[in-house]
Protein backbone atom coordinates (compact mmCIF):
# COMPACT_ATOMS: atom_id res chain seq x y z
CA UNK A 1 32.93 42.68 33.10
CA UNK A 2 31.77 46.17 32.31
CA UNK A 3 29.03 47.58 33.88
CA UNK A 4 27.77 49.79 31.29
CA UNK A 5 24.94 48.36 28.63
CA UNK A 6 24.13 51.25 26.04
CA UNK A 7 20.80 50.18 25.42
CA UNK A 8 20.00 51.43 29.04
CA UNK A 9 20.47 54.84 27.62
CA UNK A 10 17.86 54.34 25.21
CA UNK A 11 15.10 53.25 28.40
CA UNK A 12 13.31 55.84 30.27
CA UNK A 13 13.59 55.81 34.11
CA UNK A 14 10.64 55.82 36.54
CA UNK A 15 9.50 59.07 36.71
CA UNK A 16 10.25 59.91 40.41
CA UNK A 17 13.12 57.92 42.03
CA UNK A 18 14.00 58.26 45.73
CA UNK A 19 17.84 58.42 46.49
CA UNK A 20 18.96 57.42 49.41
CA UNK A 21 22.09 58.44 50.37
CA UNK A 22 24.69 57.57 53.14
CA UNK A 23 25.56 60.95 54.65
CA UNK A 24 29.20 61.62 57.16
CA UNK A 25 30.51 64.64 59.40
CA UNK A 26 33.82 64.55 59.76
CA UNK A 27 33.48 66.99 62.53
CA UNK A 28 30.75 64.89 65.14
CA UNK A 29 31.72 61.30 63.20
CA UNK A 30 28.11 60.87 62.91
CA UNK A 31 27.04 58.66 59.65
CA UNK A 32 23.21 58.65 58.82
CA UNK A 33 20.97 57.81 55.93
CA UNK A 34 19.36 61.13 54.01
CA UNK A 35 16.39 60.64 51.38
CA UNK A 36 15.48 62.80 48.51
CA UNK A 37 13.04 62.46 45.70
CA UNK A 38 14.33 63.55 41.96
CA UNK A 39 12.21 63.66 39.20
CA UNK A 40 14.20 61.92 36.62
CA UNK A 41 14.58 61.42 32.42
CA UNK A 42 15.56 59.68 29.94
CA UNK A 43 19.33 59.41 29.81
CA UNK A 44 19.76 60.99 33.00
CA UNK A 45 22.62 59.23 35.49
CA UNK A 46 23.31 58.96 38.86
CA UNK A 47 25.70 61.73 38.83
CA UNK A 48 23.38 63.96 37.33
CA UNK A 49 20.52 63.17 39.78
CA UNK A 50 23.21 64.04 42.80
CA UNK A 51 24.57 67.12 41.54
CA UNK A 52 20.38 67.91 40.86
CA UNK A 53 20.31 67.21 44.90
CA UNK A 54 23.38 68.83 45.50
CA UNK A 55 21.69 72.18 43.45
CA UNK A 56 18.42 71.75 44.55
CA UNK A 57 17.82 70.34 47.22
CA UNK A 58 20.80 69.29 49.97
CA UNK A 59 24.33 71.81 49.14
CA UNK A 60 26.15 69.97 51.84
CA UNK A 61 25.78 66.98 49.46
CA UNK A 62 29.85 66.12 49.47
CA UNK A 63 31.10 63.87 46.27
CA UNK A 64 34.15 63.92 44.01
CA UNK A 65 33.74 63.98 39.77
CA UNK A 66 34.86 65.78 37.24
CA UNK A 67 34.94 64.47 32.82
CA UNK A 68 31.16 62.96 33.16
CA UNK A 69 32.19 60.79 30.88
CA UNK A 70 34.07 57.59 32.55
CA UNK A 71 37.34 58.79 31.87
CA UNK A 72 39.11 60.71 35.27
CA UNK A 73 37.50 58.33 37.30
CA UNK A 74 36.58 60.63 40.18
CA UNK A 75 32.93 59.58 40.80
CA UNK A 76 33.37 56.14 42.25
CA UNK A 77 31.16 54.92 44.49
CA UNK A 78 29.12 52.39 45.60
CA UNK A 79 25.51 52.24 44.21
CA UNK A 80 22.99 49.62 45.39
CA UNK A 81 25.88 47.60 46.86
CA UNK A 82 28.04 47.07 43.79
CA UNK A 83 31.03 49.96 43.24
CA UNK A 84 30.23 51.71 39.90
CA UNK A 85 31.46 54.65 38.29
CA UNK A 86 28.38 57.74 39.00
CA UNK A 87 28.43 59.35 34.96
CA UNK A 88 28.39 55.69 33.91
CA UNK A 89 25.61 54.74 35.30
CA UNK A 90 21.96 55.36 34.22
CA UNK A 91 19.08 55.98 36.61
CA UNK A 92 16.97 53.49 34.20
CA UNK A 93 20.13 50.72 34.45
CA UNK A 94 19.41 50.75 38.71
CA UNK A 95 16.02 51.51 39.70
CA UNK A 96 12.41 49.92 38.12
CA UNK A 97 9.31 50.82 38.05
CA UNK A 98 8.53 48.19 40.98
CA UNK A 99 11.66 49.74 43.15
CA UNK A 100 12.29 53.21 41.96
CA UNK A 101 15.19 53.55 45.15
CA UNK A 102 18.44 53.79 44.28
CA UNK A 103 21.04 53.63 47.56
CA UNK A 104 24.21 55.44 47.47
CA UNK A 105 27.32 54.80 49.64
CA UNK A 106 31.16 55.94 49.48
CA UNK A 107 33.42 53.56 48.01
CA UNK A 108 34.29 50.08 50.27
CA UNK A 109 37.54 50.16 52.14
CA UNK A 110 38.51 53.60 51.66
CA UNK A 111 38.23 56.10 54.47
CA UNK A 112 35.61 58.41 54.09
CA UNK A 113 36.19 61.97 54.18
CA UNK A 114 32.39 63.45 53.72
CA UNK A 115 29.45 62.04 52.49
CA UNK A 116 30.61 60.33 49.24
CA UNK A 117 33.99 61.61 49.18
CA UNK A 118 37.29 59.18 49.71
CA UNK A 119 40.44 59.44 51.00
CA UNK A 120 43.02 57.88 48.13
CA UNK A 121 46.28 58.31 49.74
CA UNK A 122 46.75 55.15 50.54
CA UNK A 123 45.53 53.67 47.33
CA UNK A 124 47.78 55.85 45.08
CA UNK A 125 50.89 54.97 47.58
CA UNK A 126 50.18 51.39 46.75
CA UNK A 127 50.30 52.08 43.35
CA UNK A 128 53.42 54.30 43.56
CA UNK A 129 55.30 50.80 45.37
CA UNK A 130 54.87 48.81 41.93
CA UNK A 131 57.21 51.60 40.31
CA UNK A 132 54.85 51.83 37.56
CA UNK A 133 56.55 53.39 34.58
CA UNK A 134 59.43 52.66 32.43
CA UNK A 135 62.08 51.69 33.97
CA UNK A 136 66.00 51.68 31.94
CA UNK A 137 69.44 51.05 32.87
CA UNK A 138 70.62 53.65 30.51
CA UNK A 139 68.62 56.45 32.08
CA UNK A 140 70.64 59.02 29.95
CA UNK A 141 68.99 57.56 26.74
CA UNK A 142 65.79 57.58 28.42
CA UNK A 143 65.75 61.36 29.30
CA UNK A 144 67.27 62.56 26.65
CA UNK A 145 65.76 60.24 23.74
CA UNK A 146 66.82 60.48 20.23
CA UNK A 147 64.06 57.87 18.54
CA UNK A 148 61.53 55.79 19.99
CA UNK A 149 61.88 52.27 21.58
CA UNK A 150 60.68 49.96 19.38
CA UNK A 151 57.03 48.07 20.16
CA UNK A 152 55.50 45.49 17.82
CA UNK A 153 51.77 45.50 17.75
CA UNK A 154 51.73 42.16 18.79
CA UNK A 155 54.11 43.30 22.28
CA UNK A 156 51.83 46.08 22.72
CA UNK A 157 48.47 43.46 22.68
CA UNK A 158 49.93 42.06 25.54
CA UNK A 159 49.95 44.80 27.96
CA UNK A 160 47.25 47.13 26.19
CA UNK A 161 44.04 45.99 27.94
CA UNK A 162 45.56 46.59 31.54
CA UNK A 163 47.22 50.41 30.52
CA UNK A 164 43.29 51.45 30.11
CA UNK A 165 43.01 51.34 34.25
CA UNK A 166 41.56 54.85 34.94
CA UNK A 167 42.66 54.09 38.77
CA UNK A 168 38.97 54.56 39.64
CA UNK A 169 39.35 52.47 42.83
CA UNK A 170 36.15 50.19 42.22
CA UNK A 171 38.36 47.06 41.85
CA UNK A 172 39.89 47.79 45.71
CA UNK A 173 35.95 48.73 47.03
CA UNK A 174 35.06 45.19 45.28
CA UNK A 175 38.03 42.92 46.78
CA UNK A 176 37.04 40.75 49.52
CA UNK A 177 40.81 40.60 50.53
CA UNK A 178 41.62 44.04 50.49
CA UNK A 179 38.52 44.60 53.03
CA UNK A 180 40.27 41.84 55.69
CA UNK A 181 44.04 42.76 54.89
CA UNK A 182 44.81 46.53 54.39
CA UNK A 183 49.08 45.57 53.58
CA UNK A 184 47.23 43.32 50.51
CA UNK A 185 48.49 45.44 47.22
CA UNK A 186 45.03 45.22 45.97
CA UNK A 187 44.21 44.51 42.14
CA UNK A 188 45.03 47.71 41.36
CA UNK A 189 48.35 48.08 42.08
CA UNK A 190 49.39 44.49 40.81
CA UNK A 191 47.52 44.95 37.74
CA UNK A 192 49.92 47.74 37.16
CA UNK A 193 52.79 45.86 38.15
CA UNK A 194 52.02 42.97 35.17
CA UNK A 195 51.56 45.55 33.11
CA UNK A 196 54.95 47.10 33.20
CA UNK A 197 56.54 43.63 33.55
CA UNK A 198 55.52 42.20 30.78
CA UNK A 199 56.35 45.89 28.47
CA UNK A 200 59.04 44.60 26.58
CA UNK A 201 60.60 48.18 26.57
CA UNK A 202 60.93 47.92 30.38
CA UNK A 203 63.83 46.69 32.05
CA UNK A 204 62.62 46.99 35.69
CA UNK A 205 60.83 43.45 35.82
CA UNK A 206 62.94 42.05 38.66
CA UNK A 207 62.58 44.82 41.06
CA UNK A 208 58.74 44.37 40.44
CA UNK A 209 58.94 41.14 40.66
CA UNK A 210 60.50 41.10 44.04
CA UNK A 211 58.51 43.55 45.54
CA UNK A 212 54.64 41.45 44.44
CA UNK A 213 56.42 38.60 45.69
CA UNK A 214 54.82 38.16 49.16
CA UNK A 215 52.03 37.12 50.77
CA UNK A 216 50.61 41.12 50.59
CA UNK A 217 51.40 40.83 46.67
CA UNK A 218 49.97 38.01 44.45
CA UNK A 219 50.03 35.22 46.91
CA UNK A 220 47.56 37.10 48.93
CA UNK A 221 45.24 36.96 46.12
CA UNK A 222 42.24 34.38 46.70
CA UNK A 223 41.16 34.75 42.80
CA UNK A 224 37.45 36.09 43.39
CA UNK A 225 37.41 38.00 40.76
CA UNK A 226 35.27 41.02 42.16
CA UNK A 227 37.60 43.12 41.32
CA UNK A 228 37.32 42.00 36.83
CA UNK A 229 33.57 42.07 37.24
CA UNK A 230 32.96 45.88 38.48
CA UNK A 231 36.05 47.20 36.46
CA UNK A 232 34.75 49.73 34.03
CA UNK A 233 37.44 49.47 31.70
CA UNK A 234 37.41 45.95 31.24
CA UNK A 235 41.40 45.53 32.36
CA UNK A 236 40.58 42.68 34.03
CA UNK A 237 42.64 42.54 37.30
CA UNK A 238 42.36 39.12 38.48
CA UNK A 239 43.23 37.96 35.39
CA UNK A 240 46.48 39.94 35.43
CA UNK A 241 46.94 38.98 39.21
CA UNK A 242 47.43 35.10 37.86
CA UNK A 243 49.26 35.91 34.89
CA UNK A 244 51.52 38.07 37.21
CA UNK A 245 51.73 34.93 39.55
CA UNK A 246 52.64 32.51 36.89
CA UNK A 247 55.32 34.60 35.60
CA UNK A 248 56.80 35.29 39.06
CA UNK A 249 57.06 31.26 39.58
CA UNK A 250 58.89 30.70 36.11
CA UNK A 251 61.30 33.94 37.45
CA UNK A 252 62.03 31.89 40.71
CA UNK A 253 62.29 28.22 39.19
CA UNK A 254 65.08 30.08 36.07
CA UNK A 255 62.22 29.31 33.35
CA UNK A 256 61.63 33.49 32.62
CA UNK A 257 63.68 35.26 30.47
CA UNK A 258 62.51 38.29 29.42
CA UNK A 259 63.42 39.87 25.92
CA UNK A 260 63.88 43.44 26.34
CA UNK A 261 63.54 45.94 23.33
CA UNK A 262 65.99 48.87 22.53
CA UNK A 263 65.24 51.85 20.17
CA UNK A 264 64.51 51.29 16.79
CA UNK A 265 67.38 52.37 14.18
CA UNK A 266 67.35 56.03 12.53
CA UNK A 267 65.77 55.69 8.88
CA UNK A 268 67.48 55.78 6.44
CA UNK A 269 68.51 58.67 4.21
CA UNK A 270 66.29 59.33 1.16
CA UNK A 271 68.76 58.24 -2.06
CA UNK A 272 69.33 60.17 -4.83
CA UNK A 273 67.19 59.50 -7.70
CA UNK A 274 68.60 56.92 -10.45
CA UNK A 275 68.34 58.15 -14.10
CA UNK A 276 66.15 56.23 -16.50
CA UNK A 277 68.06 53.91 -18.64
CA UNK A 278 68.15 54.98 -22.46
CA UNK A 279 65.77 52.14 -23.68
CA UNK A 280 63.74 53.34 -20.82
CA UNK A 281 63.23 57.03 -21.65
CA UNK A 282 59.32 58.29 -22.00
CA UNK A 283 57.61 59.04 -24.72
CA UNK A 284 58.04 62.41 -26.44
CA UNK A 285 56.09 65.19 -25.50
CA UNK A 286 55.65 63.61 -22.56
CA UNK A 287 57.23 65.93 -19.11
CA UNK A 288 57.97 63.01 -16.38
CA UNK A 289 58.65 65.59 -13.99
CA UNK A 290 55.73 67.21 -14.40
CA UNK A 291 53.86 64.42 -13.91
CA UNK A 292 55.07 63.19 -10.60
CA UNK A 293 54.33 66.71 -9.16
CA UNK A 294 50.84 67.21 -10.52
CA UNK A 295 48.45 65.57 -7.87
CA UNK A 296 46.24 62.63 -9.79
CA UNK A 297 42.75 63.09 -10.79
CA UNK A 298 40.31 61.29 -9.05
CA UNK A 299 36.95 60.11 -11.38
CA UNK A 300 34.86 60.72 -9.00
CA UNK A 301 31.48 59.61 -10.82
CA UNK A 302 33.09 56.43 -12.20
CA UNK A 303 33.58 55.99 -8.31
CA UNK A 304 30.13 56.83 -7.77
CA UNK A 305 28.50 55.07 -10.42
């Protein structure tokens, strides 16, 4: 799934690579292919080598980014034809010695608002429809908490992997669907909604439930899996698309029945120390006090040696 190989950052690029990139005016609506030759090193990524065209060479050059580091997920786009995150991406990982070209386009089925910049609105209203956060009847002890809701580590397994989406987009630029049928959720969005369904803290699973339930939610799905294999983050969306599927038919058929957690109990007070016996008393000379308050002594060279 990810795209990202750290032995890439170890290989040294061609020297000079040409980048071409896809170029937009808002203003005429004119689209058009722009060239520029970087001189390149070791390490260097595709972000780097556009903000060196941006500096150097072309400062209309329009893009979005901001960590470098594959976390915000600003610099999405597409990069010889597969969506890929720009800082993740090494020069060396997409152009040879035998092609040293790399091509550079904004992200698939967004609209484009300059050059390599995207319009997310409608992406992040998608993902606002899945109501993706906690959701509690009692919303009084949600606000105003007292202690935590409790979460086994094996619960939280089950939903980790898919709360790492950095909501980069590259799953919706890579879906086949999403390009025919704009109403289609995407994998984004449903990935989400899984991932909140099955949080056993949540008790918003039917109102999820009901709103992926349609031929725009997981039935739209045609299980291509584009959208796992360019993810980043390895969350996997197709995979949670048909989990989210198979869950929904047990809902409908009266086989799901989901166990919801409540907050885990207040500790309990420390208790007041019980004396020693009198056939239990220490040695004398010996200050049992004193020697739960002095820290012990480590031997460090016996740990050494």
């Amino acid at each position: 799934m990810a795209l990202f190989d750290p032995k890439v950052a170890t290989l040294a690029p061609p020297k000079r690579v040409r980048f071409v990139i896809r170029k937009y005016d808002p203003e005429s609506g004119r689209s058009w292919w722009q060239e520029h030759e970087v001189e390149t090193y070791r390490g260097m990524t595709v972000l780097d080598a556009l903000l060196k065209i941006k500096e150097e060479q072309d400062h209309s050059l329009t893009l979005r980014y901001s960590c470098r580091m594959a976390v915000c997920g600003s610099c999405g786009m597409t990069i010889n034809g597969t969506p890929r995150l720009a800082c993740q991406t090494q020069v060396a990982q997409v152009a040879r010695e035998d092609a040293p070209v790399v091509r550079v386009e904004p992200l698939y089925n967004f609209k484009v608002v300059k050059d390599l910049l995207t319009d997310f609105t409608e992406f992040f209203e998608k993902h606002r429809r899945v109501k993706p956060y906690l959701i509690r009847r009692d919303v009084d002890e949600q606000e105003n908490p007292t202690l935590e809701y409790k979460l086994l580590p094996e619960e939280y397994e089950q939903f980790y992997q898919y709360s790492l989406c950095i909501a980069c987009g590259l799953c919706v630029a890579a879906c086949p669907i999403f390009a025919s049928d704009t109403k289609f959720l995407g994998p984004q969005a449903l990935s989400q909604a899984y991932r909140f369904v099955v949080d056993p803290r949540d008790e918003g699973y039917v109102e999820r439930l009901e709103i992926v339930d349609s031929i725009d939610g997981v039935f739209g799905c045609h299980f291509a899996a584009s959208c796992s294999a360019v993810c980043p983050k390895e969350v996997d969306p197709a995979g949670a698309i048909q989990r989210l599927r198979s869950l929904l038919l047990k809902y409908r058929l009266g086989l799901y029945k989901k166990r919801i957690n409540g907050v885990v109990p207040p500790m309990e007070a420390k208790k007041e120390r019980v004396p020693l016996p009198p056939e239990a008393q220490p040695l004398d000379g010996v200050d049992v006090e004193k020697l739960e308050e002095t820290p012990p002594e480590i031997p460090v060279e016996k740990l050494v040696a």
